[in-house]
Every structure is written in C-alpha cells, then in structure tokens.
PDB file of N, CA and C in Angstrom:
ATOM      1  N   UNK A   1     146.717  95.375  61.839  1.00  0.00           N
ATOM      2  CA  UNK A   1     146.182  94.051  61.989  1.00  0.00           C
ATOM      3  C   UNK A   1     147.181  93.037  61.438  1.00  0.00           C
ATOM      4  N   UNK A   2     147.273  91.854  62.001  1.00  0.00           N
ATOM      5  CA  UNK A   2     148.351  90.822  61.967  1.00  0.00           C
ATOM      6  C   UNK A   2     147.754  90.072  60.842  1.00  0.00           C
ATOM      7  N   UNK A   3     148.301  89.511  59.569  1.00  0.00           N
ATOM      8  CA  UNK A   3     148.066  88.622  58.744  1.00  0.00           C
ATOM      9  C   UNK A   3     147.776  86.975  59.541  1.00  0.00           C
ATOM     10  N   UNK A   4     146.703  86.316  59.324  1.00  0.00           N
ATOM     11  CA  UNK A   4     146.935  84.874  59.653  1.00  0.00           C
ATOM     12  C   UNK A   4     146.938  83.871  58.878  1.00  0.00           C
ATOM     13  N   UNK A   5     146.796  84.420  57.782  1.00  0.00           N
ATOM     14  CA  UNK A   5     146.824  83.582  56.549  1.00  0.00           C
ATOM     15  C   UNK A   5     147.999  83.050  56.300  1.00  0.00           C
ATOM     16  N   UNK A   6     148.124  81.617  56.229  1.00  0.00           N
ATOM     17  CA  UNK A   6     148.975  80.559  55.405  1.00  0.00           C
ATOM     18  C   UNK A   6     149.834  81.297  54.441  1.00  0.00           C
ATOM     19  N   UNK A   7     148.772  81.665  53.351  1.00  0.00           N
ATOM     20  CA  UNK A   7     149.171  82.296  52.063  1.00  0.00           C
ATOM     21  C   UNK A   7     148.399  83.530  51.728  1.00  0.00           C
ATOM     22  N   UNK A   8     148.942  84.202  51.185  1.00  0.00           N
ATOM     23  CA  UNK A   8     148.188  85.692  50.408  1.00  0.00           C
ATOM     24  C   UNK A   8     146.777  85.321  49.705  1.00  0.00           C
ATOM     25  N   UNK A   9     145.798  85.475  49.545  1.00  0.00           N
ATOM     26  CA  UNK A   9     144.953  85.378  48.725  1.00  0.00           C
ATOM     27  C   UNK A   9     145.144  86.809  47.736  1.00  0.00           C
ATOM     28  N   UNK A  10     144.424  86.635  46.621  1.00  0.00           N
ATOM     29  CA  UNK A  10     143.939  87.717  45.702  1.00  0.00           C
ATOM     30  C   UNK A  10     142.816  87.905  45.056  1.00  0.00           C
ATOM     31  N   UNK A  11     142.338  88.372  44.674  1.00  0.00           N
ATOM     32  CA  UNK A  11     140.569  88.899  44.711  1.00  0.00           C
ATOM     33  C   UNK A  11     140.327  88.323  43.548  1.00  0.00           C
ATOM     34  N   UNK A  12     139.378  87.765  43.544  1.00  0.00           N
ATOM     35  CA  UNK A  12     139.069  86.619  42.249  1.00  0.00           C
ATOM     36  C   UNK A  12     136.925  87.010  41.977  1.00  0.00           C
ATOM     37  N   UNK A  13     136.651  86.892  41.269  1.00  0.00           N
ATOM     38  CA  UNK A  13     135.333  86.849  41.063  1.00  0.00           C
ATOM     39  C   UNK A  13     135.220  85.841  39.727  1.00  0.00           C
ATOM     40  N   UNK A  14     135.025  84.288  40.589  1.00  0.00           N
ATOM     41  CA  UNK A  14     134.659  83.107  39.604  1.00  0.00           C
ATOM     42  C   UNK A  14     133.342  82.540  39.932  1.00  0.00           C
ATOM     43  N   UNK A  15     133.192  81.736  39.364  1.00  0.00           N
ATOM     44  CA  UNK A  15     132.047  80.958  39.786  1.00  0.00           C
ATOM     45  C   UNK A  15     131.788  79.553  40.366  1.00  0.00           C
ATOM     46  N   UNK A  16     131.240  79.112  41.594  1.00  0.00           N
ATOM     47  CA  UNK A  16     131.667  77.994  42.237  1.00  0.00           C
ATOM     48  C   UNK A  16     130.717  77.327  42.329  1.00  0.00           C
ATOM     49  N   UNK A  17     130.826  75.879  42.412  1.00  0.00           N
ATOM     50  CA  UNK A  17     129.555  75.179  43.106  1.00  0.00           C
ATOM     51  C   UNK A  17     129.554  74.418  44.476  1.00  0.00           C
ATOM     52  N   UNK A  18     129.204  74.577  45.528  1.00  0.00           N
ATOM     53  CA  UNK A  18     128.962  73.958  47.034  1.00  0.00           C
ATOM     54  C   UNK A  18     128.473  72.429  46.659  1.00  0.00           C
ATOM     55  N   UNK A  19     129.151  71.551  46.844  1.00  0.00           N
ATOM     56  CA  UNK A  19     128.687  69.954  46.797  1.00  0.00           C
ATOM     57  C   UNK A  19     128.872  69.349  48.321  1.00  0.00           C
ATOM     58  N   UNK A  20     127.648  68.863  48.688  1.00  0.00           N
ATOM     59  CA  UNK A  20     127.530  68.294  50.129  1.00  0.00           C
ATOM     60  C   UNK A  20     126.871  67.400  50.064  1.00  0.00           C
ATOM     61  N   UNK A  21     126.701  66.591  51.199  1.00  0.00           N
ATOM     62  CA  UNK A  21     125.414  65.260  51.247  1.00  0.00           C
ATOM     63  C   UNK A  21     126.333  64.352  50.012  1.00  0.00           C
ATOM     64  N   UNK A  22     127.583  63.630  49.958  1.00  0.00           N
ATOM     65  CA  UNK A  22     127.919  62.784  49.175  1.00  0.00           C
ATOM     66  C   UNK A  22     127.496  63.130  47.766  1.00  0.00           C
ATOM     67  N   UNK A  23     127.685  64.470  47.353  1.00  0.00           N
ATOM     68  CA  UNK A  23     127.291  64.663  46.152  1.00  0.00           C
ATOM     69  C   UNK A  23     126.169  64.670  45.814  1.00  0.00           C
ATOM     70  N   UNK A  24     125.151  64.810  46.634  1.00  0.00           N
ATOM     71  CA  UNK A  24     123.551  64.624  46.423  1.00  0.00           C
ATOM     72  C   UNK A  24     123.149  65.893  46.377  1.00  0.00           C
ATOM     73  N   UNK A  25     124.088  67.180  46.841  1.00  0.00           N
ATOM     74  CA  UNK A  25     123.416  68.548  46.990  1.00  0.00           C
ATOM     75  C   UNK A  25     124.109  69.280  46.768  1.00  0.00           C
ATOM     76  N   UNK A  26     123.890  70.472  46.376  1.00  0.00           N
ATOM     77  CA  UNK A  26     124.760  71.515  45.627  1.00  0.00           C
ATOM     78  C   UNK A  26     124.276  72.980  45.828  1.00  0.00           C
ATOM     79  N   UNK A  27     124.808  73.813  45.844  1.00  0.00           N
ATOM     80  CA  UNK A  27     124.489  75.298  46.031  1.00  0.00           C
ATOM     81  C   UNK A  27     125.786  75.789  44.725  1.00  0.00           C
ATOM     82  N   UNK A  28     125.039  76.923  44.156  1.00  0.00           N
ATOM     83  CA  UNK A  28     126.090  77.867  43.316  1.00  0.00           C
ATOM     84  C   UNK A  28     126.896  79.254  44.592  1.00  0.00           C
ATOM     85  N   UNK A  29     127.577  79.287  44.256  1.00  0.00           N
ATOM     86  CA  UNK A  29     128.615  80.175  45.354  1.00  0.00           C
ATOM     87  C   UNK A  29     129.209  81.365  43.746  1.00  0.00           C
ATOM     88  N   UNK A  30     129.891  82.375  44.592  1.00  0.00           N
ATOM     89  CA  UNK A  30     130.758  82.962  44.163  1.00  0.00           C
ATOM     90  C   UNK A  30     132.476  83.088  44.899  1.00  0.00           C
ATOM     91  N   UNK A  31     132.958  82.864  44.227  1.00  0.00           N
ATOM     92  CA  UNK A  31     134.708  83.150  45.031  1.00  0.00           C
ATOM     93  C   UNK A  31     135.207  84.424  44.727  1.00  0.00           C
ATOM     94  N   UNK A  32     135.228  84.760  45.827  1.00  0.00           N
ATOM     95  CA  UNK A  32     135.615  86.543  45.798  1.00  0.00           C
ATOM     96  C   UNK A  32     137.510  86.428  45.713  1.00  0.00           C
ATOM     97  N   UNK A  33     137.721  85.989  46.674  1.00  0.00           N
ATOM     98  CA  UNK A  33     139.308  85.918  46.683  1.00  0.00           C
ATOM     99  C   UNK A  33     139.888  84.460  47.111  1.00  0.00           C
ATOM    100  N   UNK A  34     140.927  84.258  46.810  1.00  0.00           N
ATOM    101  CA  UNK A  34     141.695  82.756  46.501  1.00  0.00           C
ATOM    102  C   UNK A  34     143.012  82.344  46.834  1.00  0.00           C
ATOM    103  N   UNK A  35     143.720  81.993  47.437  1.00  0.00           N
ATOM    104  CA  UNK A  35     145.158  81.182  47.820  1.00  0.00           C
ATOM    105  C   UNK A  35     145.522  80.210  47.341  1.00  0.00           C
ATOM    106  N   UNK A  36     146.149  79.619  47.432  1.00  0.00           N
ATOM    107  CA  UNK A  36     146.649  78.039  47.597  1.00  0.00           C
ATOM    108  C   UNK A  36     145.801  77.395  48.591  1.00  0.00           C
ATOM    109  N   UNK A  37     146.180  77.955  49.755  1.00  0.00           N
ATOM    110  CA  UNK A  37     145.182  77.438  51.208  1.00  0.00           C
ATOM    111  C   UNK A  37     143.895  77.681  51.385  1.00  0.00           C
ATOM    112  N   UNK A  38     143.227  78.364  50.459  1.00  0.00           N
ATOM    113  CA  UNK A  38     142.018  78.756  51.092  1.00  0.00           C
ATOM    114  C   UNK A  38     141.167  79.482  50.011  1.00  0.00           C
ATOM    115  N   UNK A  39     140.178  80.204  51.019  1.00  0.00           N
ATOM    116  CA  UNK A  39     138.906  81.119  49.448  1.00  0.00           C
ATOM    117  C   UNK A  39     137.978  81.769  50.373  1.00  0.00           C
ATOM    118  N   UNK A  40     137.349  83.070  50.090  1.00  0.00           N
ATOM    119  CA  UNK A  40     135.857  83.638  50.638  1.00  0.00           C
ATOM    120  C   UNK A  40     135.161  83.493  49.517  1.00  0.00           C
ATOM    121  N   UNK A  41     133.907  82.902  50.118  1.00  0.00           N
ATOM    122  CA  UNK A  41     133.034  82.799  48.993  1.00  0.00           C
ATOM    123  C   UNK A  41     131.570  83.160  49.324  1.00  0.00           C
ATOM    124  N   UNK A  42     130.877  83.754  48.764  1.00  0.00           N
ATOM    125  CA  UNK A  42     129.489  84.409  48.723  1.00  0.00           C
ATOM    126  C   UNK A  42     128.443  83.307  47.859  1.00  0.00           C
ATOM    127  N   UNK A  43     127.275  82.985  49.415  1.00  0.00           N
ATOM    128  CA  UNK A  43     126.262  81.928  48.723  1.00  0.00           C
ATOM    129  C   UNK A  43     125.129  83.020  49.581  1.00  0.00           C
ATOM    130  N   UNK A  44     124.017  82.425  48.853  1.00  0.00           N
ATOM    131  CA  UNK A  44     122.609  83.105  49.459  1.00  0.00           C
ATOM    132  C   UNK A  44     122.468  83.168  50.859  1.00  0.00           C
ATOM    133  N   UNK A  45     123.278  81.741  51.777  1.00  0.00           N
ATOM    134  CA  UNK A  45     122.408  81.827  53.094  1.00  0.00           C
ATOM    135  C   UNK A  45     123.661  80.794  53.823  1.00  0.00           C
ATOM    136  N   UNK A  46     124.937  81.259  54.069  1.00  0.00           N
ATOM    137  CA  UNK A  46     126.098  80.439  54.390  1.00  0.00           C
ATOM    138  C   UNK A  46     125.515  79.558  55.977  1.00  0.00           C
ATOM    139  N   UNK A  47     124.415  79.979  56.340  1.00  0.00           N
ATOM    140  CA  UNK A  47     123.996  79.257  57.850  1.00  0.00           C
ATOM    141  C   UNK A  47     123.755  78.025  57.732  1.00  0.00           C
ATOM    142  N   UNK A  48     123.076  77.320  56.979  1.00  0.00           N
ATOM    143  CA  UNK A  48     122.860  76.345  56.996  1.00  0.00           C
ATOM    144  C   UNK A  48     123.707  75.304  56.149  1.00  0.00           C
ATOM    145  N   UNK A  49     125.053  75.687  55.607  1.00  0.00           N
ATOM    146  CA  UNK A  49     125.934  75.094  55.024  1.00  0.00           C
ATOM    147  C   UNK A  49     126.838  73.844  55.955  1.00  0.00           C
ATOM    148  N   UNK A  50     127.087  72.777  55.410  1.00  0.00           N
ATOM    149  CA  UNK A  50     128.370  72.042  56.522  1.00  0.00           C
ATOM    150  C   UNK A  50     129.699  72.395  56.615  1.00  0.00           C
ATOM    151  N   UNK A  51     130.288  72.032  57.817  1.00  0.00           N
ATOM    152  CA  UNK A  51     131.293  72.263  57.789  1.00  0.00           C
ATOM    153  C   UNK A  51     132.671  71.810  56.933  1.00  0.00           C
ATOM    154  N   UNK A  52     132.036  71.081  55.956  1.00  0.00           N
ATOM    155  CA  UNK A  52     132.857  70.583  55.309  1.00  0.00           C
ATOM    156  C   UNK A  52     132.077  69.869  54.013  1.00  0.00           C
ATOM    157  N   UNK A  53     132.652  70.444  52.791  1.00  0.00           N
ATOM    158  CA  UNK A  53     132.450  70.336  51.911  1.00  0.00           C
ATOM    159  C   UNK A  53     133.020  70.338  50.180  1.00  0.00           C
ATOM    160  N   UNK A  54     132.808  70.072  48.920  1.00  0.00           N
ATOM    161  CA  UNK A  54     133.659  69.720  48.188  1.00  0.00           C
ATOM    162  C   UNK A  54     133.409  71.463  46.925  1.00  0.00           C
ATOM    163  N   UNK A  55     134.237  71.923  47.174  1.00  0.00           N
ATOM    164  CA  UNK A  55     134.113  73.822  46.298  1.00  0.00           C
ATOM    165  C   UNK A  55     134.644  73.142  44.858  1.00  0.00           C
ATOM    166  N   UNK A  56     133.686  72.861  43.663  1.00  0.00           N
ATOM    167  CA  UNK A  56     133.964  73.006  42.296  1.00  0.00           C
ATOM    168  C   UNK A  56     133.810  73.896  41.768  1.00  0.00           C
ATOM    169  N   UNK A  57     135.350  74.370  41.304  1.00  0.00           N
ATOM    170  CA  UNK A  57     135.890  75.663  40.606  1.00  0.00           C
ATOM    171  C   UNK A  57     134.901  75.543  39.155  1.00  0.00           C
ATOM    172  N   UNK A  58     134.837  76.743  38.385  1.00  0.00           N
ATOM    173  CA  UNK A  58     134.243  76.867  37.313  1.00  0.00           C
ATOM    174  C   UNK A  58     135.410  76.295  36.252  1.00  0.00           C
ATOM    175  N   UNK A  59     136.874  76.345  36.493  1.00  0.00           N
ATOM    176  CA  UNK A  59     137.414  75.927  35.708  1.00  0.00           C
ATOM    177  C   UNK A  59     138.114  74.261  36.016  1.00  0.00           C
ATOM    178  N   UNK A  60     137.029  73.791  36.279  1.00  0.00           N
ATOM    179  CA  UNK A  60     137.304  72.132  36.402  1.00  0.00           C
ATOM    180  C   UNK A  60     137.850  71.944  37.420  1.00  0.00           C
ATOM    181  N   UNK A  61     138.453  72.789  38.470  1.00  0.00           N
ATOM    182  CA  UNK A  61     139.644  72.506  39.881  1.00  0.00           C
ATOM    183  C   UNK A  61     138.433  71.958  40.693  1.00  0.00           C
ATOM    184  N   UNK A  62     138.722  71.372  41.591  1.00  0.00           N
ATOM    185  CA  UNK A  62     137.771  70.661  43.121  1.00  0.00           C
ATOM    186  C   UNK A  62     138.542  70.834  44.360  1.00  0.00           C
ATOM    187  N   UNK A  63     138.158  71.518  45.008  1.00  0.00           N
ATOM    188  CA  UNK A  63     139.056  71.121  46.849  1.00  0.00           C
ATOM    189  C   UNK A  63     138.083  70.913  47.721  1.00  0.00           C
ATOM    190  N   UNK A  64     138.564  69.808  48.541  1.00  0.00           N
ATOM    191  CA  UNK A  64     137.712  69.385  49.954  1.00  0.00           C
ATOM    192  C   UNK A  64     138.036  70.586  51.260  1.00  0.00           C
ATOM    193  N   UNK A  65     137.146  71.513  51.303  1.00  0.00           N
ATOM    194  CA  UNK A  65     137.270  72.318  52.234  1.00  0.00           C
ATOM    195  C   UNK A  65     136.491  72.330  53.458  1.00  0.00           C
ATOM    196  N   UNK A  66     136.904  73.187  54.362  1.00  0.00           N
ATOM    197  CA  UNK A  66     137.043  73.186  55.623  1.00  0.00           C
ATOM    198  C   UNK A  66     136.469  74.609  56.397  1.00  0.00           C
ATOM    199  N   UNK A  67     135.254  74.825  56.513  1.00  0.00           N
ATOM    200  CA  UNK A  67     134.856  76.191  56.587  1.00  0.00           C
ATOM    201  C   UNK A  67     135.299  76.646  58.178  1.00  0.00           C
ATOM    202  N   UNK A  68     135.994  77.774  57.847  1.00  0.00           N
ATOM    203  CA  UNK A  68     137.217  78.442  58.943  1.00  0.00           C
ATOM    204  C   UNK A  68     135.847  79.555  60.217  1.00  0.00           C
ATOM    205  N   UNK A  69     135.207  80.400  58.984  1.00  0.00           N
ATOM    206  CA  UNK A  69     134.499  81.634  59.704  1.00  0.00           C
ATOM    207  C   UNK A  69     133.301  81.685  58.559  1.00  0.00           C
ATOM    208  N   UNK A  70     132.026  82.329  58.827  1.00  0.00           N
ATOM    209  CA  UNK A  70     131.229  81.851  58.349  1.00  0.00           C
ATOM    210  C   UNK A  70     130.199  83.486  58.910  1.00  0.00           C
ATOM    211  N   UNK A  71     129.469  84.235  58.341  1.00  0.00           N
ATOM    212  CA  UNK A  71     128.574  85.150  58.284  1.00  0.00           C
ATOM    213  C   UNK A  71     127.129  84.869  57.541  1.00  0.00           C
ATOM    214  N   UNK A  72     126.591  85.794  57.334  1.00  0.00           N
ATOM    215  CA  UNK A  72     124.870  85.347  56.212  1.00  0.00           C
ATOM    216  C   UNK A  72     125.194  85.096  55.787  1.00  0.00           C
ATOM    217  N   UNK A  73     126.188  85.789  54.518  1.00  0.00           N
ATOM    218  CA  UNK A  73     126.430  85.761  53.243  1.00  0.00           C
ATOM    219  C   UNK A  73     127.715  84.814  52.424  1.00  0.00           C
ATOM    220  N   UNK A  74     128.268  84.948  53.748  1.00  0.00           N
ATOM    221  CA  UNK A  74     129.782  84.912  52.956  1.00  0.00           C
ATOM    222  C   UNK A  74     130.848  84.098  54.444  1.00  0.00           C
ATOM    223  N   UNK A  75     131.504  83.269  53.835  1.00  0.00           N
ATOM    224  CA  UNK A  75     132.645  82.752  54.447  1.00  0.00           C
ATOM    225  C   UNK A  75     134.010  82.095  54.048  1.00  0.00           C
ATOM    226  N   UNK A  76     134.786  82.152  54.697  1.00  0.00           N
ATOM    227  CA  UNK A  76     136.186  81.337  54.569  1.00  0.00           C
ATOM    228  C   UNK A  76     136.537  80.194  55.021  1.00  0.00           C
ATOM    229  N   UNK A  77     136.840  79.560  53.471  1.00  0.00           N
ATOM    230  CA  UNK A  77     137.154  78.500  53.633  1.00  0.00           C
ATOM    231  C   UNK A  77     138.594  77.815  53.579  1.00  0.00           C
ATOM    232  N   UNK A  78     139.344  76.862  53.924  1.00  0.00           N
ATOM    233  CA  UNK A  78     140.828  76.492  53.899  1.00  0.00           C
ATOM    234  C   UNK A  78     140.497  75.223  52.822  1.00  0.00           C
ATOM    235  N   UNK A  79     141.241  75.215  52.097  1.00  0.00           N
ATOM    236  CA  UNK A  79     141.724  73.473  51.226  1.00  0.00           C
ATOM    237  C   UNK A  79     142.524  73.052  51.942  1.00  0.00           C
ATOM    238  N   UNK A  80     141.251  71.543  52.453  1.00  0.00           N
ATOM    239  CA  UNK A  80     142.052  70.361  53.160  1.00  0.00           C
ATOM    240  C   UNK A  80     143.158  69.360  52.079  1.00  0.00           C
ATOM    241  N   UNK A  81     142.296  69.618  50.906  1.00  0.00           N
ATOM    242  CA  UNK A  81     142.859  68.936  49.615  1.00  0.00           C
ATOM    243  C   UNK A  81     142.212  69.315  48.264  1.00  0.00           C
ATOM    244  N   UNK A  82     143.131  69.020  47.287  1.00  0.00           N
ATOM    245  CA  UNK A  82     142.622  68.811  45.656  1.00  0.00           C
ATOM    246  C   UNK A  82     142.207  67.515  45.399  1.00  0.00           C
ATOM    247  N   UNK A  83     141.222  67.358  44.535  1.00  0.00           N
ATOM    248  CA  UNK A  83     140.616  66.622  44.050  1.00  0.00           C
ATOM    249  C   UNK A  83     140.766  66.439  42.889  1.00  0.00           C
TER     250      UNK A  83
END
C-alpha cells in the first residue's frame, strides 16, 4: 500500500477536545496518532461532527482542522492551521 500522507504520523494516545458552533460546542475526543499535517482521533459518534473544526490538544496546542475520512468512531483529520 502507497503512503499518502504529507508527513509520518506516530501513535499518540492524548486527550482532545472537538470545538464547533463558534466555540459554543465541544465533544472530548481521543488522538490516537499525530503529524505535523494531521491526527486520527476517536469520539463517541464521528457522524454527526462538521467538517471543520477547532482540535484542542490537552497540552495547550489548537489546530483548525479539516476532516479528510470519517467512520462511527474514528476519523482523520489534516491541520489547516495552528492557533
């Protein structure tokens, strides 16, 4: 299988928070693995998530991301930017 990734990720288990609706709404996530460009992250119910939204790292980081692929559980996301 062909790599399409930007950058390598590596397997991370942190803790995230989903901020959407202008900061009015939030979901807790987990980040399984991590890049520069990007992240998979595990929330209860990834279906009804937007396509775009702000991922606050547990250790103070923020990126405006860009959800790539998307399952129940779990999807990939790209950083459009840091915050």
């Amino acid at each position: 299988m062909t790599e399409k990734r930007d950058s390598p990720r590596t397997r991370a288990l942190k803790s995230g928070r989903i901020v959407f609706n202008h900061g009015s709404s939030s979901i807790d996530c987990t980040i399984r693995n991590l890049s520069a460009s990007g992240a998979k992250l595990l929330v209860e119910n990834a279906l009804g998530l937007p396509a775009e939204f702000v991922l606050m790292c547990a250790d103070d980081r923020s990126y405006r991301c860009t959800v790539r692929w998307r399952k129940l559980n779990e999807m990939g996301v790209s950083f459009d930017a840091t915050i």
